[in-house]
N, C-alpha and C. Protein backbone atom coordinates (compact mmCIF):
# COMPACT_ATOMS: atom_id res chain seq x y z
N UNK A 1 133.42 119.92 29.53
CA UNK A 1 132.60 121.07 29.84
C UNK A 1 131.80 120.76 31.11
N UNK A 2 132.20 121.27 32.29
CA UNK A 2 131.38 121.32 33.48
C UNK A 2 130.22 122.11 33.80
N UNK A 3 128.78 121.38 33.93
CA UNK A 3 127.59 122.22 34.22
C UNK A 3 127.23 122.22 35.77
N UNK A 4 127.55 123.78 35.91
CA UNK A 4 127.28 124.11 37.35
C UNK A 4 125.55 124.34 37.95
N UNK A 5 125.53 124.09 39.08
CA UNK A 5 124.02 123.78 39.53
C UNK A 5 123.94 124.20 40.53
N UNK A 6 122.98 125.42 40.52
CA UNK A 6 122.33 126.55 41.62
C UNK A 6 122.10 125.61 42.81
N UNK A 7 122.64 126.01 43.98
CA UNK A 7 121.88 125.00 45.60
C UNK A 7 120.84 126.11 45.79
N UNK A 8 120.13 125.30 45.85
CA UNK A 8 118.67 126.20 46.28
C UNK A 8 118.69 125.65 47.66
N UNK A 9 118.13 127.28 48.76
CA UNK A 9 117.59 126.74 50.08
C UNK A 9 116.29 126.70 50.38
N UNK A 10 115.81 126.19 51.39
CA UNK A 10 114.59 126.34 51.58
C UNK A 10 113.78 127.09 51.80
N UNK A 11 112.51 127.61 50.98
CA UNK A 11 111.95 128.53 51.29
C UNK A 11 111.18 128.55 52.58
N UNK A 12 110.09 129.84 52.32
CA UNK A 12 109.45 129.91 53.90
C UNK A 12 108.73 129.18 53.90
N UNK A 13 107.81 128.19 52.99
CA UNK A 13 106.79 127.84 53.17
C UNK A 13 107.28 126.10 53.58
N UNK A 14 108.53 125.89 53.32
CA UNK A 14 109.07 124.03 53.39
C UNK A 14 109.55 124.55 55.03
N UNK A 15 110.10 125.88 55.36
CA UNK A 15 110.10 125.90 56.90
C UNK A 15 109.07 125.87 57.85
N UNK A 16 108.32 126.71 57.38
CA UNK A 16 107.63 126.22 58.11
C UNK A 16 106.91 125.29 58.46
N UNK A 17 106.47 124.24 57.45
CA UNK A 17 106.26 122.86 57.40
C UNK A 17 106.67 122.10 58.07
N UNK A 18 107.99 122.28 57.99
CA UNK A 18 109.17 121.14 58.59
C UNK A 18 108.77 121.95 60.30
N UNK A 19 108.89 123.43 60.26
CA UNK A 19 108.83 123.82 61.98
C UNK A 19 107.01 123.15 62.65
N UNK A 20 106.22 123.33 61.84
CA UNK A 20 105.10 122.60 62.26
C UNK A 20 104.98 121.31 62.56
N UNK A 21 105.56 120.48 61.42
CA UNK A 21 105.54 118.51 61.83
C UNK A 21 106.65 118.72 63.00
N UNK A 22 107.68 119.55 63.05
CA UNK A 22 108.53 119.17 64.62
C UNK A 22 107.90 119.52 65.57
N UNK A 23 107.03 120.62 65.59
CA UNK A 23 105.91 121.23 66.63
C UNK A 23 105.22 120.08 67.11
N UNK A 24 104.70 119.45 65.87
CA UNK A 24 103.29 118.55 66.68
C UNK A 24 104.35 117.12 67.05
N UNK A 25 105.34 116.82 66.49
CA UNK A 25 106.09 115.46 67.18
C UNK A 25 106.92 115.91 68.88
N UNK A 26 107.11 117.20 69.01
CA UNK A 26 107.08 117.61 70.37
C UNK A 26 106.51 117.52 71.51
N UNK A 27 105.38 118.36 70.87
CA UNK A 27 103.96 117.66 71.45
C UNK A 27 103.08 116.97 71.84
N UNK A 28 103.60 115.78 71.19
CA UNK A 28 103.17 114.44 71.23
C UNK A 28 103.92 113.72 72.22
N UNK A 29 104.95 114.06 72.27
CA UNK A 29 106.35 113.21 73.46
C UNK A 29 105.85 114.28 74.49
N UNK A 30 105.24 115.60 74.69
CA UNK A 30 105.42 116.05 75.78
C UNK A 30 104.21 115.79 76.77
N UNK A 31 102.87 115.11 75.42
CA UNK A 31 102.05 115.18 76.29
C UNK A 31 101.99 113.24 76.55
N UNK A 32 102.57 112.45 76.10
CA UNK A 32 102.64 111.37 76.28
C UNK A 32 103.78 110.96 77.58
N UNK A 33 104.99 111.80 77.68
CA UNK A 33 105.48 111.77 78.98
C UNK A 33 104.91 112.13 80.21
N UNK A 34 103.58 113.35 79.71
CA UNK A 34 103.02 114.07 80.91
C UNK A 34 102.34 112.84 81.84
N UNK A 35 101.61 111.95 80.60
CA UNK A 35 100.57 111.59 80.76
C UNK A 35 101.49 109.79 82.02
N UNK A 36 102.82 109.70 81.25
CA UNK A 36 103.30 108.63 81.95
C UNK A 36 103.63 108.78 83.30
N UNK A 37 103.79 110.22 83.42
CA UNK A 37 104.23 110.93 84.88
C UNK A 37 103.23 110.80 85.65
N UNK A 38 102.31 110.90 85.38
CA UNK A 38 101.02 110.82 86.12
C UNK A 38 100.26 109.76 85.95
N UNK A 39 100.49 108.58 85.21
CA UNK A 39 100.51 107.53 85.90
C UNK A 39 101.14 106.80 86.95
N UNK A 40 102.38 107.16 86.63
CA UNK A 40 103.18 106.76 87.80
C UNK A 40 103.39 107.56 89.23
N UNK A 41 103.02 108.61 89.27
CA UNK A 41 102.43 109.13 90.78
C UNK A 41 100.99 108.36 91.31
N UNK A 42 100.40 108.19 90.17
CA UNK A 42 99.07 107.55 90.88
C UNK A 42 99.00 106.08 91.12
N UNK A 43 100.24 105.51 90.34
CA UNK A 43 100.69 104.04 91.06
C UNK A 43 101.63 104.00 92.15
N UNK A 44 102.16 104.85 92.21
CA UNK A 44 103.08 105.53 93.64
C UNK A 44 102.10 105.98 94.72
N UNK A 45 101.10 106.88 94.70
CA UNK A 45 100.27 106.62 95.73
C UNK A 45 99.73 106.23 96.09
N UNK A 46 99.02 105.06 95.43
CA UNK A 46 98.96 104.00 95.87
C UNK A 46 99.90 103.18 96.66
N UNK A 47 100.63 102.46 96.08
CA UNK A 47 101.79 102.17 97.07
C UNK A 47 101.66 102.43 97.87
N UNK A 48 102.16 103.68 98.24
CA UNK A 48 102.05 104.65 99.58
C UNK A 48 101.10 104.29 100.52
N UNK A 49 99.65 104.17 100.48
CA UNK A 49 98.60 103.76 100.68
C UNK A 49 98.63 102.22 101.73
N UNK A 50 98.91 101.40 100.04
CA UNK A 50 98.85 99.89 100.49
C UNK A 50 99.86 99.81 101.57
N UNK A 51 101.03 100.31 101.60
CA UNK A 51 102.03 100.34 102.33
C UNK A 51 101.63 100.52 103.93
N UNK A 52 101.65 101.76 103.75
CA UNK A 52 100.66 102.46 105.38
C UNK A 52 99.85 101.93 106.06
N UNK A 53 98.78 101.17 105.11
CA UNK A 53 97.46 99.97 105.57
C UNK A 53 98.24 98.85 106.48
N UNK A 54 99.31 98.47 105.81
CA UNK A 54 100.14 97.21 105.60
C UNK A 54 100.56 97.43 107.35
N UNK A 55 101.51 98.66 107.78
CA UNK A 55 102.47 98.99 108.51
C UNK A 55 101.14 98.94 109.90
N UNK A 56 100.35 99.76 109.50
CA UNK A 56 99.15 100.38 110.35
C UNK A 56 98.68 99.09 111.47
N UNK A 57 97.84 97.91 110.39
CA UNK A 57 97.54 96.77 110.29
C UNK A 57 98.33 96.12 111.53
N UNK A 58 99.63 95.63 110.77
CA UNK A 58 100.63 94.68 111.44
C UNK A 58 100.96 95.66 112.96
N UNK A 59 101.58 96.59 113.58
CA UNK A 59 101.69 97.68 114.70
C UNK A 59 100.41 97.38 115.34
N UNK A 60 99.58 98.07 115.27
CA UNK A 60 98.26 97.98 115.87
C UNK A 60 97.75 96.65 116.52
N UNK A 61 97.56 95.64 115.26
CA UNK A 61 97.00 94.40 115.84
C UNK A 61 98.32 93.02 116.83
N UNK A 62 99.70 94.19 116.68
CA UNK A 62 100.54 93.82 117.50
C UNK A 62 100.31 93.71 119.36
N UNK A 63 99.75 95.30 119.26
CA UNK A 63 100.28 95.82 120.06
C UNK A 63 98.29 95.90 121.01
N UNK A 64 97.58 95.30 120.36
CA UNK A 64 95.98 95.23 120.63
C UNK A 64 95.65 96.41 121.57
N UNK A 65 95.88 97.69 120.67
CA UNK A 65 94.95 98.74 121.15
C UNK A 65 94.75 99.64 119.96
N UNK A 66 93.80 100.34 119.81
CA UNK A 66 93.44 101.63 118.72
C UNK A 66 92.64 102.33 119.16
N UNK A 67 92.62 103.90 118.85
CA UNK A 67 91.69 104.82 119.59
C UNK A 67 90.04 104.66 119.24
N UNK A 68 89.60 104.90 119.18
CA UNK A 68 88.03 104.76 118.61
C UNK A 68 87.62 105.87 117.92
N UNK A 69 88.25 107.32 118.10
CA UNK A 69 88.02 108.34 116.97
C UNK A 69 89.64 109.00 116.90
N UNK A 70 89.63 109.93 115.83
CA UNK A 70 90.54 111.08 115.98
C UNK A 70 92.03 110.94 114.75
N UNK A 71 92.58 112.39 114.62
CA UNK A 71 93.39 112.04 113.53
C UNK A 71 94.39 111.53 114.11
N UNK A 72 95.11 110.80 113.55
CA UNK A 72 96.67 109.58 114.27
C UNK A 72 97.46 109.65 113.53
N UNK A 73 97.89 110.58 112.35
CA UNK A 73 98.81 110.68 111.26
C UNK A 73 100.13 111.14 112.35
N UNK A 74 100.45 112.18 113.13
CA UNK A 74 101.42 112.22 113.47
C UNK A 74 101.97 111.43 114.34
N UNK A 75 101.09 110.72 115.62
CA UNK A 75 101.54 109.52 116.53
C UNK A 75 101.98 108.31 115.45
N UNK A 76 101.50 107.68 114.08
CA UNK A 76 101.82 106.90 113.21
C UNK A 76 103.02 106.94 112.94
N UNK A 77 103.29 108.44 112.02
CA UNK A 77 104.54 109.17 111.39
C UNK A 77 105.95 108.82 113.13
N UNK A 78 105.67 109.32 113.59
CA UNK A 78 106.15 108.75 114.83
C UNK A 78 106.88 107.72 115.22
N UNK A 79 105.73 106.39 115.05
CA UNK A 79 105.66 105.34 115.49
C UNK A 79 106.85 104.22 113.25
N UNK A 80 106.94 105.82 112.84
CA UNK A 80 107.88 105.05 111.08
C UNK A 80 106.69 104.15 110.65
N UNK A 81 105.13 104.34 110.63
CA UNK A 81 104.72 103.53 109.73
C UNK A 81 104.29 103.95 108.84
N UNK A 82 104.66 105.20 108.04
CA UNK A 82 104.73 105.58 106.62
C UNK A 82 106.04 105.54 105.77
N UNK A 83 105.92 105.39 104.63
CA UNK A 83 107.21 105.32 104.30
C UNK A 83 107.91 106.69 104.14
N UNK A 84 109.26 106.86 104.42
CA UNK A 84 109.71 107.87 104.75
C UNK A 84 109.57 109.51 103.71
N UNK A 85 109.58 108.80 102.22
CA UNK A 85 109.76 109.79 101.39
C UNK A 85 107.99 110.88 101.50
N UNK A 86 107.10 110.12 102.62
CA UNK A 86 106.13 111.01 102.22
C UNK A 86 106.39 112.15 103.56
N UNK A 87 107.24 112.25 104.30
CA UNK A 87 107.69 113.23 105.43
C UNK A 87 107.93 114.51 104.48
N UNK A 88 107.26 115.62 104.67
CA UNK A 88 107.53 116.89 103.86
C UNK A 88 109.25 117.14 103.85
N UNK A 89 109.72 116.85 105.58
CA UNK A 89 110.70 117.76 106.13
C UNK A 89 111.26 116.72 106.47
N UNK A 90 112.42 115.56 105.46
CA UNK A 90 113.25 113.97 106.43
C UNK A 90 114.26 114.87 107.20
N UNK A 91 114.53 116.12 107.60
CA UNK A 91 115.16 116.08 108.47
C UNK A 91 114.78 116.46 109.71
N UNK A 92 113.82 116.55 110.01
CA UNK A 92 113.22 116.35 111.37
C UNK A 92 112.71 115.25 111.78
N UNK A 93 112.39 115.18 113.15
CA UNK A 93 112.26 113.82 113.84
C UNK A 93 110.93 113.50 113.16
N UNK A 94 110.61 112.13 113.25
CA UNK A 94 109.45 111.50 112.67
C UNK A 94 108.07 111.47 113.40
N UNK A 95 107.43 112.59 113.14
CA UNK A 95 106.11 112.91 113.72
C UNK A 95 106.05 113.98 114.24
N UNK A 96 107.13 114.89 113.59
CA UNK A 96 107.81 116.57 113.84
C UNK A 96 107.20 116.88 112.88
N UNK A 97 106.70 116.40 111.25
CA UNK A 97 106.42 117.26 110.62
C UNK A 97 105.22 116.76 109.69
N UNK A 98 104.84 117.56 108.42
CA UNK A 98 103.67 117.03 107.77
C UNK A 98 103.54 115.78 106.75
N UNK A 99 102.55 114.91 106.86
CA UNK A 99 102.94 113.77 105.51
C UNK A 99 102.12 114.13 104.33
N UNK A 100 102.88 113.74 103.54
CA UNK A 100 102.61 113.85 102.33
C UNK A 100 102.58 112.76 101.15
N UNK A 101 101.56 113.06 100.09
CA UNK A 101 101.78 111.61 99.49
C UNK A 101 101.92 112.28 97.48
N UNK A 102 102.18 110.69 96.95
CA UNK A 102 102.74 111.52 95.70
C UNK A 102 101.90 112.68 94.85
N UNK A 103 101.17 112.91 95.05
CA UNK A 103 100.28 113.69 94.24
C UNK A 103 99.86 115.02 94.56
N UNK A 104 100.60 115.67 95.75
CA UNK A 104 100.01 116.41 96.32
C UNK A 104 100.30 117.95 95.77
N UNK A 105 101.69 117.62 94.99
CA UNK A 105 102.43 118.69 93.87
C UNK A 105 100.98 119.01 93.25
N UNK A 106 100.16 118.02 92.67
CA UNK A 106 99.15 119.05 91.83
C UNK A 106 98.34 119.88 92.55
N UNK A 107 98.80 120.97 93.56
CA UNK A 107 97.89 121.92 94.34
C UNK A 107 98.73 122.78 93.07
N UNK A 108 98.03 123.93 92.38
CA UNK A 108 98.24 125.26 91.55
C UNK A 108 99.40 125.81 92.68
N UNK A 109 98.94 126.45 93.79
CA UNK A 109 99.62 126.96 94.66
C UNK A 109 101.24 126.31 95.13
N UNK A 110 101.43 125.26 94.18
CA UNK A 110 102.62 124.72 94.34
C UNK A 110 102.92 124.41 96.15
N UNK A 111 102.10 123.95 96.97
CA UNK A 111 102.40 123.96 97.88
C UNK A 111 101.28 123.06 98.66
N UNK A 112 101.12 121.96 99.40
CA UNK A 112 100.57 121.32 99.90
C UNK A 112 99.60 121.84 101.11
N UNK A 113 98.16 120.77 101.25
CA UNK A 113 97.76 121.58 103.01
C UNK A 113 98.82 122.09 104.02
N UNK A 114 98.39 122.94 104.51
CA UNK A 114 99.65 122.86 105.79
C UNK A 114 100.04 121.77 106.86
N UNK A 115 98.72 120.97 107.32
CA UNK A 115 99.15 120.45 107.85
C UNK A 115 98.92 119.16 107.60
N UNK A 116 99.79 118.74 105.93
CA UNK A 116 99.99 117.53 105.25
C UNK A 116 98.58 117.14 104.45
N UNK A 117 98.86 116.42 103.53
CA UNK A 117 98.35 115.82 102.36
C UNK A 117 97.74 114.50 102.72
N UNK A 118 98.75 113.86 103.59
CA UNK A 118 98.08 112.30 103.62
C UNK A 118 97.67 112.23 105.28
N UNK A 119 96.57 111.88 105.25
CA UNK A 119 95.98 111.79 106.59
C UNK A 119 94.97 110.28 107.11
N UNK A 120 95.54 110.01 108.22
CA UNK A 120 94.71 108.27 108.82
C UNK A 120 94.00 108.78 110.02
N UNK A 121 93.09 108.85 109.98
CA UNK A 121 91.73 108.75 111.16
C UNK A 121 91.57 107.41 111.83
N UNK A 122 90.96 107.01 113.28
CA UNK A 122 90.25 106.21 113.57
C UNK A 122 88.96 106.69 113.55
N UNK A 123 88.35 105.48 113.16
CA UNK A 123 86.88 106.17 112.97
C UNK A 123 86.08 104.63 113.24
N UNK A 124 84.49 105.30 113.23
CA UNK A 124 83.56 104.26 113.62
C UNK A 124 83.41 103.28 112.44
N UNK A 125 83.96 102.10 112.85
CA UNK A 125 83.19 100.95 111.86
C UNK A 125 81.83 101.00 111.42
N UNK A 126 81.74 101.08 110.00
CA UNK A 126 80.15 100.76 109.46
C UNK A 126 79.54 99.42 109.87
N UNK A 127 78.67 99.10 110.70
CA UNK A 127 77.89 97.68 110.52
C UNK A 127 78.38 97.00 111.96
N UNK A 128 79.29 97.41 112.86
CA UNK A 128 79.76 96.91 114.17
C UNK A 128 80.72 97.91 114.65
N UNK A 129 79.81 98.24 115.81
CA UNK A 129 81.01 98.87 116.83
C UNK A 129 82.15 98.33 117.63
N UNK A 130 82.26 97.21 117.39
CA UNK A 130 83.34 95.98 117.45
C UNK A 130 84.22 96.04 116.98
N UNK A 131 84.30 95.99 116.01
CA UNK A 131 85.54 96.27 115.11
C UNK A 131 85.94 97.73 114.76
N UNK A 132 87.43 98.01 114.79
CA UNK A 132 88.03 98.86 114.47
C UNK A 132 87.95 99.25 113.23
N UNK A 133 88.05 100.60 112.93
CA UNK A 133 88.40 100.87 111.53
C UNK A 133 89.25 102.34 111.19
N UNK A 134 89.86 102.65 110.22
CA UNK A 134 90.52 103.75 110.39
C UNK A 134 90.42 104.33 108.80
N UNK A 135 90.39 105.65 108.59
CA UNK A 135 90.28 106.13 107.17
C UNK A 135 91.71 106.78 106.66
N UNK A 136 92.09 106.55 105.69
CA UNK A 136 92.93 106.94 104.85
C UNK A 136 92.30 108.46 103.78
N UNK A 137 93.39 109.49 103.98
CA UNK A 137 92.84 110.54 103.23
C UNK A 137 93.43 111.04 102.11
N UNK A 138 93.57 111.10 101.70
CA UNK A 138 94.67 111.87 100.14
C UNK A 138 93.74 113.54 100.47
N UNK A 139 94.21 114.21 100.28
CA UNK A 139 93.37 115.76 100.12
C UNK A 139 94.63 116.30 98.96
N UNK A 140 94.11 117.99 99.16
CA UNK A 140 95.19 118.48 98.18
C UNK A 140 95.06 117.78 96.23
N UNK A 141 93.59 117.32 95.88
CA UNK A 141 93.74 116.54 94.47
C UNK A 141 93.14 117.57 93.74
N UNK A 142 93.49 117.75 92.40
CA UNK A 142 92.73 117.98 91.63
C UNK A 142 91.65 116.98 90.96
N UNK A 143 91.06 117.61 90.10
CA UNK A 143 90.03 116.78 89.66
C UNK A 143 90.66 115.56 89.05
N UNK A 144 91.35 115.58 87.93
CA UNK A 144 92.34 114.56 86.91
C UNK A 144 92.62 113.28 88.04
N UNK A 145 93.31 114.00 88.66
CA UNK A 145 94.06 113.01 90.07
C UNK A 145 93.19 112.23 90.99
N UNK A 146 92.18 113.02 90.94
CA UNK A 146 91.04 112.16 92.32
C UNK A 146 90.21 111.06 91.40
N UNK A 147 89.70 111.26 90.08
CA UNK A 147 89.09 110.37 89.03
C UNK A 147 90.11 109.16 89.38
N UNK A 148 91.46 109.39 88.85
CA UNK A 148 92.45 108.43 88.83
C UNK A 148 92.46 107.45 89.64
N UNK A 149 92.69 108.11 91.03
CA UNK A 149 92.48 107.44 92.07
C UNK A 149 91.12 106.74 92.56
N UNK A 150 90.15 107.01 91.92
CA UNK A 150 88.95 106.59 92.70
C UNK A 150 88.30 105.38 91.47
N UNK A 151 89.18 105.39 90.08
CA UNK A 151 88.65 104.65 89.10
C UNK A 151 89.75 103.33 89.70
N UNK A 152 90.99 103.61 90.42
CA UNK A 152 91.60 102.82 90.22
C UNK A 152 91.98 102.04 91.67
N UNK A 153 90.64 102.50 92.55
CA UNK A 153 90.46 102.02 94.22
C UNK A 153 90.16 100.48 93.99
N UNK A 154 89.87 99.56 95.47
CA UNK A 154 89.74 98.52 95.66
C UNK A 154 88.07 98.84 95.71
N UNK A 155 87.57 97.58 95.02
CA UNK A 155 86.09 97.87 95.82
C UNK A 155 85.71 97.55 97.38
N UNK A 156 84.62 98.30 98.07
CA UNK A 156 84.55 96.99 99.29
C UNK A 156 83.78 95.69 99.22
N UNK A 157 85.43 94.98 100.14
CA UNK A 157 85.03 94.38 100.23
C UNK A 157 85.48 93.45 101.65
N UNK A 158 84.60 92.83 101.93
CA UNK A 158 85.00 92.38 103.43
C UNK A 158 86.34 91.38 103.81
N UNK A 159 86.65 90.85 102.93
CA UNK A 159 87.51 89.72 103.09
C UNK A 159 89.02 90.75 102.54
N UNK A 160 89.45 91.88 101.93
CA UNK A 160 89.92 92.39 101.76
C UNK A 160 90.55 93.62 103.02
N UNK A 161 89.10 93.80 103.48
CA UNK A 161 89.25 94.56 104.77
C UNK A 161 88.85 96.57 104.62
N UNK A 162 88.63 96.36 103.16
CA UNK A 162 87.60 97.46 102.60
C UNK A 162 86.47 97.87 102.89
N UNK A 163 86.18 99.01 103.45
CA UNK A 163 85.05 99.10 103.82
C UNK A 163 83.73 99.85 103.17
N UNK A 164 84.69 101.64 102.68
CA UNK A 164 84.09 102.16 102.28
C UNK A 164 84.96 102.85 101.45
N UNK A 165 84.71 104.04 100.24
CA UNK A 165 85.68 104.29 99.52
C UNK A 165 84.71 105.95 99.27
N UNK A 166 85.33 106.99 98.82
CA UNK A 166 84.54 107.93 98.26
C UNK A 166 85.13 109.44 98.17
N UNK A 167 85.12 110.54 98.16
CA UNK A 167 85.71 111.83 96.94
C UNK A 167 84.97 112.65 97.89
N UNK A 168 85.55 113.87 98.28
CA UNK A 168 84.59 114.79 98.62
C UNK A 168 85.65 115.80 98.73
N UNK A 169 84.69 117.10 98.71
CA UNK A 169 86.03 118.47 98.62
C UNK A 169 86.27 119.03 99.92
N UNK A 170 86.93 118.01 100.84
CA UNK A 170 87.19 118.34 102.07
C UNK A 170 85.99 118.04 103.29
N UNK A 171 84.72 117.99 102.73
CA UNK A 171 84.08 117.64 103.74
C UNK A 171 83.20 116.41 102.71
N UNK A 172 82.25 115.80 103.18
CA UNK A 172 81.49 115.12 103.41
C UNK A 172 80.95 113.62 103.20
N UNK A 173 81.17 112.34 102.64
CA UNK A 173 81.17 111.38 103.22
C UNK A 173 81.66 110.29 102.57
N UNK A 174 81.95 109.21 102.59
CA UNK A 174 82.59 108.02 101.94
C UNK A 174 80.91 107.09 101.73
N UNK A 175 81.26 106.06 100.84
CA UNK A 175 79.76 105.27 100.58
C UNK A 175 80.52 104.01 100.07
N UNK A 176 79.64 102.87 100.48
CA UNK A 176 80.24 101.53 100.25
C UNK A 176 79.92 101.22 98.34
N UNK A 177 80.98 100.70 98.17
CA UNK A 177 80.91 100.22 96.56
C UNK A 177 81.53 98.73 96.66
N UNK A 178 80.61 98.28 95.89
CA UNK A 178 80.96 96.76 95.80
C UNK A 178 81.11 96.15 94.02
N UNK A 179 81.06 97.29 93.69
CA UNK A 179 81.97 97.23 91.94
C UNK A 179 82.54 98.29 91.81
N UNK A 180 83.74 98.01 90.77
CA UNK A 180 84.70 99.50 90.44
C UNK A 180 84.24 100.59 89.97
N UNK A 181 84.79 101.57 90.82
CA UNK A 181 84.73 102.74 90.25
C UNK A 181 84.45 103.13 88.95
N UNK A 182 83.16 103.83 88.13
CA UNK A 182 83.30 104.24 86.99
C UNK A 182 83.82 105.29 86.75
N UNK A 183 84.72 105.78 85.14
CA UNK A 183 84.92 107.15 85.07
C UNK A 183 83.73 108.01 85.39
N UNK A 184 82.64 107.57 84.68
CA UNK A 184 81.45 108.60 85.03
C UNK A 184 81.12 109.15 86.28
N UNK A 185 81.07 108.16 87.41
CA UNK A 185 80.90 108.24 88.93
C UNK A 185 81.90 108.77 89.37
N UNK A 186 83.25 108.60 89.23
CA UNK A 186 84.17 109.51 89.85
C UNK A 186 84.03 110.67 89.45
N UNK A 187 84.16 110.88 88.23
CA UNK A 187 83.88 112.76 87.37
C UNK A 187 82.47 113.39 88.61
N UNK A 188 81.79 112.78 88.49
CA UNK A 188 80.45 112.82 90.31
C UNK A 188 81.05 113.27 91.15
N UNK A 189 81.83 112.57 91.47
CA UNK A 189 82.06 112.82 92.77
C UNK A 189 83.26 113.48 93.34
N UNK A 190 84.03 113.89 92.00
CA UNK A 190 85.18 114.52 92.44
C UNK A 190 84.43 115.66 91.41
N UNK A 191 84.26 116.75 92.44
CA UNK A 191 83.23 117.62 91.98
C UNK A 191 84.26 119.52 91.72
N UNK A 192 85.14 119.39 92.16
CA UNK A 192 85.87 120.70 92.65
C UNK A 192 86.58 121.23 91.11
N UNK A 193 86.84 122.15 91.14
CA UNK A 193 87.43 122.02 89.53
C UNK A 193 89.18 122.99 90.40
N UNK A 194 89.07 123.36 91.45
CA UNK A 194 90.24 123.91 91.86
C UNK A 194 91.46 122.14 92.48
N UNK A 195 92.24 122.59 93.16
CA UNK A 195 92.87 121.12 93.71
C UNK A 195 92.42 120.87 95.45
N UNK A 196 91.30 120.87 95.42
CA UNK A 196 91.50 120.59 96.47
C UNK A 196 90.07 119.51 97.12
N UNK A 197 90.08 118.59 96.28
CA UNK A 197 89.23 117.42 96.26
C UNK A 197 89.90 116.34 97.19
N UNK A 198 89.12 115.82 97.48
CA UNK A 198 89.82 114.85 98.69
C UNK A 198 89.44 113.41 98.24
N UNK A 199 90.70 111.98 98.87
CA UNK A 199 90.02 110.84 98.11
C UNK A 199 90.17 110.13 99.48
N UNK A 200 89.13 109.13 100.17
CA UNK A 200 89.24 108.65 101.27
C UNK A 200 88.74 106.87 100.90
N UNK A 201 89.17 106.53 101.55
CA UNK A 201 89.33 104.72 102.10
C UNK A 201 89.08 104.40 103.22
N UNK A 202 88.26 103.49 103.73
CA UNK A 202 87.94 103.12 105.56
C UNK A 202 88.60 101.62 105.02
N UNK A 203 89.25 101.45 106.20
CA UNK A 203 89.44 100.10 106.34
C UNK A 203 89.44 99.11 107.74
N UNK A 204 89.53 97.37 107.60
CA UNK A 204 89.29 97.37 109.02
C UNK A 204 90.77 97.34 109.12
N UNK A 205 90.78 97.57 111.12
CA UNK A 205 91.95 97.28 111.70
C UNK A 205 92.44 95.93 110.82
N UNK A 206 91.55 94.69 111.34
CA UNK A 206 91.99 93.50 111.08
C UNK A 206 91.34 93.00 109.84
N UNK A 207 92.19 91.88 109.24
CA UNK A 207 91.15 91.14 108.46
C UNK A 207 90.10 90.74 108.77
């Protein structure tokens, strides 16, 4: 005598259960990838950064001349001492078009300053008009991004070739720090809640 046995399916209430715990394990990978993505742009622009310093540095103190003010991003771009992937446009000639650095995607407007993201000044040395110095700019940040970057700067320091470090929303000034960046102090000073906070670095020409 064979006893047959009803398959029951699942009701609404085990679906939706099951659709909720897959909801929040989604969620969890989507915001834990977000979060890896954006670490790794902000260790990429860096790079970018150290790189440029690196190229800037070695060229310059080759060649013993530097301007004393003014922006030099495109005579640089020019001269190949950025690395290539931050060229908006690699198929134009090098110092034909705008640079850019990894982070600059977080403008809302999906679209960078016009005329580039990553920008190197010569500018006046703090403490001697003797020595050269030149600023490094990131613009185009949101808030998230400029914290990042400014918790995760060099301090100054002289033997490093650091001078000054500091956040402003397009205009106004860098300030010497001689301990790291706090979250608290960056959330300060990266003040903009749109993207367009700026993160700057002075450094010297030379060691």
């Amino acid at each position: 005598m064979s006893i047959s046995r009803k398959r029951r399916g699942f009701t609404l209430i085990e679906l939706s259960i099951v659709l909720l715990i897959g909801g929040i394990i989604i969620a969890a990978i989507w915001v834990a990838a977000g979060s890896a993505w954006t670490s790794y742009r902000v260790y990429r622009a860096n790079q970018q950064i150290a790189m440029s310093v690196m190229n800037i540095r070695d060229y310059y103190t080759n060649i013993q001349a530097f301007p004393a003010t003014g922006d030099m991003t495109s005579a640089m771009d020019a001269l190949s001492l950025f690395p290539v992937e931050m060229r908006r446009n690699t198929g134009v000639a090098a110092g034909s078009t705008p640079i850019d650095h990894a982070l600059n995607n977080t403008i809302t407007s999906g679209t960078a300053p016009a005329n580039g993201a990553f920008h190197v000044s010569a500018v006046a040395c703090p403490g001697s008009a003797a020595i050269r110095c030149f600023q490094v700019s990131l613009m185009g940040l949101s808030q998230a991004a400029c914290v990042r970057l400014l918790t995760s700067a060099p301090i100054a320091d002289n033997e490093l070739g650091v001078m000054k470090i500091g956040a402003e929303a397009m205009t106004g000034s860098t300030t010497t720090m001689t301990t790291p960046v706090t979250a608290a102090t960056a959330s300060g000073w990266c003040t903009v809640a749109g993207n367009t906070n700026e993160f700057d670095i002075v450094y010297k020409l030379h060691n």
